[in-house]
C-alpha atoms as a PDB file:
ATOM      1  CA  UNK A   1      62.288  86.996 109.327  1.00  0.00           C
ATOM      2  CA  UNK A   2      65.735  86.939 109.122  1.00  0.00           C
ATOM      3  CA  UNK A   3      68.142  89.365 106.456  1.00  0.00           C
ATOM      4  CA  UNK A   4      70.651  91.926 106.384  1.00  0.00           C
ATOM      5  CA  UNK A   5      69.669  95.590 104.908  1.00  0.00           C
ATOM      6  CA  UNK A   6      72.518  96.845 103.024  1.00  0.00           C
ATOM      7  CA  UNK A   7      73.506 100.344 101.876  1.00  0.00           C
ATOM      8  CA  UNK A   8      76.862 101.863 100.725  1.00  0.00           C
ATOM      9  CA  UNK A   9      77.738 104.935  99.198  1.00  0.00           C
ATOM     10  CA  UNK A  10      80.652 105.524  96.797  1.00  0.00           C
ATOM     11  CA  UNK A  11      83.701 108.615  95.977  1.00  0.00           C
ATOM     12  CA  UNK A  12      82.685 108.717  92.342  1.00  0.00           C
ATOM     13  CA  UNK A  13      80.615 107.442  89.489  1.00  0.00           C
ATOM     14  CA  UNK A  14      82.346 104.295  89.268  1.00  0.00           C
ATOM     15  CA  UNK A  15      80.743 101.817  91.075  1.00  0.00           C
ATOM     16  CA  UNK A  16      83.969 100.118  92.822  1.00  0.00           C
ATOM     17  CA  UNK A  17      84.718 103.279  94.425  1.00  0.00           C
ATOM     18  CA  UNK A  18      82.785 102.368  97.932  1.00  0.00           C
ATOM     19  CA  UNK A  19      83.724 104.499 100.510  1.00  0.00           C
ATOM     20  CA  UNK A  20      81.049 104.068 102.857  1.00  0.00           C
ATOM     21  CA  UNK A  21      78.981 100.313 104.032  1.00  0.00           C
ATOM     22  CA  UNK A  22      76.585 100.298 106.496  1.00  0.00           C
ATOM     23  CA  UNK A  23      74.319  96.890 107.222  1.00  0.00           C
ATOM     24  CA  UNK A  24      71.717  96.296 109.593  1.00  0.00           C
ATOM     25  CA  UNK A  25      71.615  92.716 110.726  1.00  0.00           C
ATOM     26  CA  UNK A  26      67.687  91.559 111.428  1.00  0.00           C
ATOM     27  CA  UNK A  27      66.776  88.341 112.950  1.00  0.00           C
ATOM     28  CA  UNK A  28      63.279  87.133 114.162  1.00  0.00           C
ATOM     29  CA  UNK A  29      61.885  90.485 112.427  1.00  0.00           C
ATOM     30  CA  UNK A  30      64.082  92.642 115.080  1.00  0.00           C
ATOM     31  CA  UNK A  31      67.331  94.495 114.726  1.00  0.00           C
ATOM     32  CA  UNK A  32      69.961  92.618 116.682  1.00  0.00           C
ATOM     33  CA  UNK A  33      73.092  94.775 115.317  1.00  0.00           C
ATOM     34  CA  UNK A  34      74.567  97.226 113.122  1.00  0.00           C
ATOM     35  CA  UNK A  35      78.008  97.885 111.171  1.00  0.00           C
ATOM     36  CA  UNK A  36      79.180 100.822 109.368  1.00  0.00           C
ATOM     37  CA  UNK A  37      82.338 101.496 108.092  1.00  0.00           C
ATOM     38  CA  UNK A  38      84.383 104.226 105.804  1.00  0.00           C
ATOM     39  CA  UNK A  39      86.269 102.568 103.238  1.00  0.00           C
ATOM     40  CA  UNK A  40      89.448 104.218 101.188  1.00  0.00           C
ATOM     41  CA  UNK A  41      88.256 103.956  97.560  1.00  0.00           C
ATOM     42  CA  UNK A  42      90.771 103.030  95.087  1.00  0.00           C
ATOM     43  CA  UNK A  43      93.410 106.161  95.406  1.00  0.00           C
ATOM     44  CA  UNK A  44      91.343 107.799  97.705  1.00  0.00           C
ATOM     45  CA  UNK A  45      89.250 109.645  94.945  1.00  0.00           C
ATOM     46  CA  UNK A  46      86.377 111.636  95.332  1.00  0.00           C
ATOM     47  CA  UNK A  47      84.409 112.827  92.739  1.00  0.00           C
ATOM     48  CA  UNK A  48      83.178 116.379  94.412  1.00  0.00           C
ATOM     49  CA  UNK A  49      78.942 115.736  93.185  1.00  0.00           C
ATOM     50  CA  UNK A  50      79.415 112.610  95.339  1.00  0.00           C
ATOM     51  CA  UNK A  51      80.834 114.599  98.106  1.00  0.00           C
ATOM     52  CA  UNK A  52      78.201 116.997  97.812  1.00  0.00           C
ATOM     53  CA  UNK A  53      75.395 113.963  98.281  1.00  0.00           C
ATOM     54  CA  UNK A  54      77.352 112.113 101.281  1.00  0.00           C
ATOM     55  CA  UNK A  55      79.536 114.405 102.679  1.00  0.00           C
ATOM     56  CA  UNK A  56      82.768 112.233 102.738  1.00  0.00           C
ATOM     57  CA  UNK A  57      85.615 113.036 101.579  1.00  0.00           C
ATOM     58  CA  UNK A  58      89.479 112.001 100.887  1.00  0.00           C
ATOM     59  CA  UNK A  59      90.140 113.300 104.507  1.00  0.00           C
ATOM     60  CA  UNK A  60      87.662 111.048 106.130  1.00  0.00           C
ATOM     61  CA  UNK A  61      89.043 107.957 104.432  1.00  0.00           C
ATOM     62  CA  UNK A  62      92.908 108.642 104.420  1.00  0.00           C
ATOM     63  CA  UNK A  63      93.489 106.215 107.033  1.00  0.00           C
ATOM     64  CA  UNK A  64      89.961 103.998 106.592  1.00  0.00           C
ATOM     65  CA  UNK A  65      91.287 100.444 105.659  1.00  0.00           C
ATOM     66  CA  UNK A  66      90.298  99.344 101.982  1.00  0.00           C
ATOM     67  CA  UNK A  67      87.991  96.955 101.071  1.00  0.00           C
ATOM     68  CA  UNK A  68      89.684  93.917 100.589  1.00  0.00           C
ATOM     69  CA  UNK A  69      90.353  94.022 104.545  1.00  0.00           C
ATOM     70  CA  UNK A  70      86.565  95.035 105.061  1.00  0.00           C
ATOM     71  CA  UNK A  71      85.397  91.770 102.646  1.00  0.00           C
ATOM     72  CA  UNK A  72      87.313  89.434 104.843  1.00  0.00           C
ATOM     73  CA  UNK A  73      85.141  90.983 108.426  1.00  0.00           C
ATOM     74  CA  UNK A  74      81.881  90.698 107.141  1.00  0.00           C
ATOM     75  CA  UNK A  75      81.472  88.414 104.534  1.00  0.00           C
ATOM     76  CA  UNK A  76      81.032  85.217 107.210  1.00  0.00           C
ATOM     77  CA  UNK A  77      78.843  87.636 108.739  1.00  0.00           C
ATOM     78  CA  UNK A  78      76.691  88.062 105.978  1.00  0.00           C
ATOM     79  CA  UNK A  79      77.368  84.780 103.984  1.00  0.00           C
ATOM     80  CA  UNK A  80      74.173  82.940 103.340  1.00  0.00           C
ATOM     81  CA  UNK A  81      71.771  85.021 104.200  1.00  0.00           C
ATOM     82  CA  UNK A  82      69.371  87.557 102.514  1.00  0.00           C
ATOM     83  CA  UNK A  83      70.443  91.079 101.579  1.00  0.00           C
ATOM     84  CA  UNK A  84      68.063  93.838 101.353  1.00  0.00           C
ATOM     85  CA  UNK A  85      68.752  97.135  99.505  1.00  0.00           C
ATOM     86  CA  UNK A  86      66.991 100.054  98.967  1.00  0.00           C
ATOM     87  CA  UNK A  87      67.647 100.514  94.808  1.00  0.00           C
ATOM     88  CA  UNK A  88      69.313  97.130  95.446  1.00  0.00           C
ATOM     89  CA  UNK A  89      70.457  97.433  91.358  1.00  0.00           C
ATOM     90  CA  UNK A  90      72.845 100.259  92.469  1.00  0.00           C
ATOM     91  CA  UNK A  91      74.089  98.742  95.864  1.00  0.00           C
ATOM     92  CA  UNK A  92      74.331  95.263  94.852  1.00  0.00           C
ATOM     93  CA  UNK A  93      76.130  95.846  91.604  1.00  0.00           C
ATOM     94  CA  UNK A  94      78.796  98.153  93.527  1.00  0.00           C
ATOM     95  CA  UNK A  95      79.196  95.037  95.637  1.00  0.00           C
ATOM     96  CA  UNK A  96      80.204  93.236  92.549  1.00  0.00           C
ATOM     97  CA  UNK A  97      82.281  95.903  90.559  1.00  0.00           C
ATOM     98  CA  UNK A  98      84.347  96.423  93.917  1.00  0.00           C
ATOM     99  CA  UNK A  99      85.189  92.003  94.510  1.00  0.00           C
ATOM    100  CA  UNK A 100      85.971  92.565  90.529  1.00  0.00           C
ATOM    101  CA  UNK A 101      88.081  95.473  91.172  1.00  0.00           C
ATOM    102  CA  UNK A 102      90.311  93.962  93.605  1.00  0.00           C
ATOM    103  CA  UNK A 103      90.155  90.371  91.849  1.00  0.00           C
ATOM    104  CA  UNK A 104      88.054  88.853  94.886  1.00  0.00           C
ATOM    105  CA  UNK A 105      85.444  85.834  94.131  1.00  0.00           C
ATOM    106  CA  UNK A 106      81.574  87.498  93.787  1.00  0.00           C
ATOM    107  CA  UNK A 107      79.354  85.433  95.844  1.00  0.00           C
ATOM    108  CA  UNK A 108      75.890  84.413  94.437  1.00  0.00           C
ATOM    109  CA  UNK A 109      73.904  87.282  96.577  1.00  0.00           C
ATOM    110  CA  UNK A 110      70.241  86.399  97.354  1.00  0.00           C
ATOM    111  CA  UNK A 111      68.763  89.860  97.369  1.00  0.00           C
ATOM    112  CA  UNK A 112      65.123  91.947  98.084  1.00  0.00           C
ATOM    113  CA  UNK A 113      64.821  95.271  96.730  1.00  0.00           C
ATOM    114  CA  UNK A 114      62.346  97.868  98.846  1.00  0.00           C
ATOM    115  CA  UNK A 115      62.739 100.086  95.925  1.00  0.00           C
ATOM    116  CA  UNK A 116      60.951  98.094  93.529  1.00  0.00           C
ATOM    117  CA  UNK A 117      58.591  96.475  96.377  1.00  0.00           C
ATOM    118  CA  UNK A 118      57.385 100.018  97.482  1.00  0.00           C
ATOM    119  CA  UNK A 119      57.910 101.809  94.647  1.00  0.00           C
ATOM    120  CA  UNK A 120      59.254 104.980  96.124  1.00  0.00           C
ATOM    121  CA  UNK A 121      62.280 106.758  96.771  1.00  0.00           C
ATOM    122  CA  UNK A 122      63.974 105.968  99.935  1.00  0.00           C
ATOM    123  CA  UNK A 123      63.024 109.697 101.718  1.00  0.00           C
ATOM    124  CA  UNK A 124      59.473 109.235 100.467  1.00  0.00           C
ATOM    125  CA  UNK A 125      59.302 105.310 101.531  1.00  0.00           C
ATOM    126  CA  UNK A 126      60.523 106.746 105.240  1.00  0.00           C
ATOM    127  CA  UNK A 127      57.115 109.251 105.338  1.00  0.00           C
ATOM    128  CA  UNK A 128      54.565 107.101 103.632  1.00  0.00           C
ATOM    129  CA  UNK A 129      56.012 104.436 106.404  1.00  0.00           C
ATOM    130  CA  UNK A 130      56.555 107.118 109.279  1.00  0.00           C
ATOM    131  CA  UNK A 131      59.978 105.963 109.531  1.00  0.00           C
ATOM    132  CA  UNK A 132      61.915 108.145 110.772  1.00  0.00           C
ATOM    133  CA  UNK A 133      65.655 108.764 108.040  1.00  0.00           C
ATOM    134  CA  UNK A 134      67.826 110.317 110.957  1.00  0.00           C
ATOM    135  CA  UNK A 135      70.820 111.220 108.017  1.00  0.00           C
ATOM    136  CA  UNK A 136      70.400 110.288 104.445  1.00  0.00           C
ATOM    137  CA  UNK A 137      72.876 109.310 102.277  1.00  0.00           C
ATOM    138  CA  UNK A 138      74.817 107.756 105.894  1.00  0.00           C
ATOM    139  CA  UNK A 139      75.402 104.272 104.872  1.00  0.00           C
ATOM    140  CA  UNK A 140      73.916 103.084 108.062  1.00  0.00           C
ATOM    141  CA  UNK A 141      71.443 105.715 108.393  1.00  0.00           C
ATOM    142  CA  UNK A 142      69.741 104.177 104.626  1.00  0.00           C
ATOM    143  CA  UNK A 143      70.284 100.728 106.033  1.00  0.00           C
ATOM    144  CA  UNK A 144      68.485 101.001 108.793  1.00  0.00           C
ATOM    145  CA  UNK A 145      65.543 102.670 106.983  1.00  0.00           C
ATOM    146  CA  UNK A 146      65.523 100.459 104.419  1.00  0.00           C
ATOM    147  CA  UNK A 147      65.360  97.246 106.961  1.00  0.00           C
ATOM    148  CA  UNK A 148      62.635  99.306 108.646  1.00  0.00           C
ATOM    149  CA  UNK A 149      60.731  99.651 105.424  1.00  0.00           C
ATOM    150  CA  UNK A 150      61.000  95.954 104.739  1.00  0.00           C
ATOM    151  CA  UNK A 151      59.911  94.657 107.681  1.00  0.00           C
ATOM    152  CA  UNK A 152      56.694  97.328 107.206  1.00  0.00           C
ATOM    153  CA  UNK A 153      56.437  95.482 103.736  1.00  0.00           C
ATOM    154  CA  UNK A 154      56.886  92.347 104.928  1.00  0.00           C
ATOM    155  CA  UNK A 155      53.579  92.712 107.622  1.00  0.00           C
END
């Protein structure tokens, strides 16, 4: 089984505002890699509830690159293959509203959602599973849970 698990978190309520990507790359049912990044949002605005969930903030990304430059590393990286997302609605639509934002062609994303497969939050997905969610709401951190959980599905 072969897919990349996908999670990003973002500075406010809009969804182009990504500040944070993580992805877990699988292949042959086993994690082979992992990326995480900060990303400057658009004016390097934070919204202080999102703050409060993630714990980034404008001083963390003042100097991150923005996401245009981000795109262009790892979308040959992921091109092609299947993304999995815990609450993939949320993270796959931020994916979209952020190529829109910055005028950038929106692929044709092939996507599972572990949210609506397990039908559980991501924290309680991690227990039922006895995976273990080292820092929630860290891009990678809910990436690598969620490729965890999908591979559990997946059995």
């Amino acid at each position: 089984m072969n897919f990349v698990a996908l999670d990003v978190e973002t500075a406010q309520g809009k969804r182009w505002s990504i500040c944070q990507i993580g992805l877990v790359f699988v292949e042959n049912s086993k994690i082979v890699n992992t990326y995480s990044q900060l990303v400057q949002p658009p004016e390097n605005e934070y919204f202080y509830r999102n703050t409060q969930i993630h714990g980034i903030r404008a001083s963390d990304t003042r100097n991150a690159p923005f996401f245009p430059e981000i795109w262009k590393e790892i979308f040959p990286l992921i091109s092609g293959k299947k993304l999995v997302a815990h609450n993939a609605a949320f993270d796959m639509d931020c994916l979209r509203k952020t190529l829109g934002f910055y005028n950038m062609e929106i692929p044709d994303f092939q996507y599972d959602c572990t949210y609506i497969m397990s039908k559980m939050s991501l924290s309680n997905a991690c227990d039922f599973y006895k995976i273990r969610l080292k820092n929630h709401h860290d891009a990678l951190a809910d990436s690598m849970a969620c490729a965890e959980i999908y591979l559990k599905l997946k059995k």
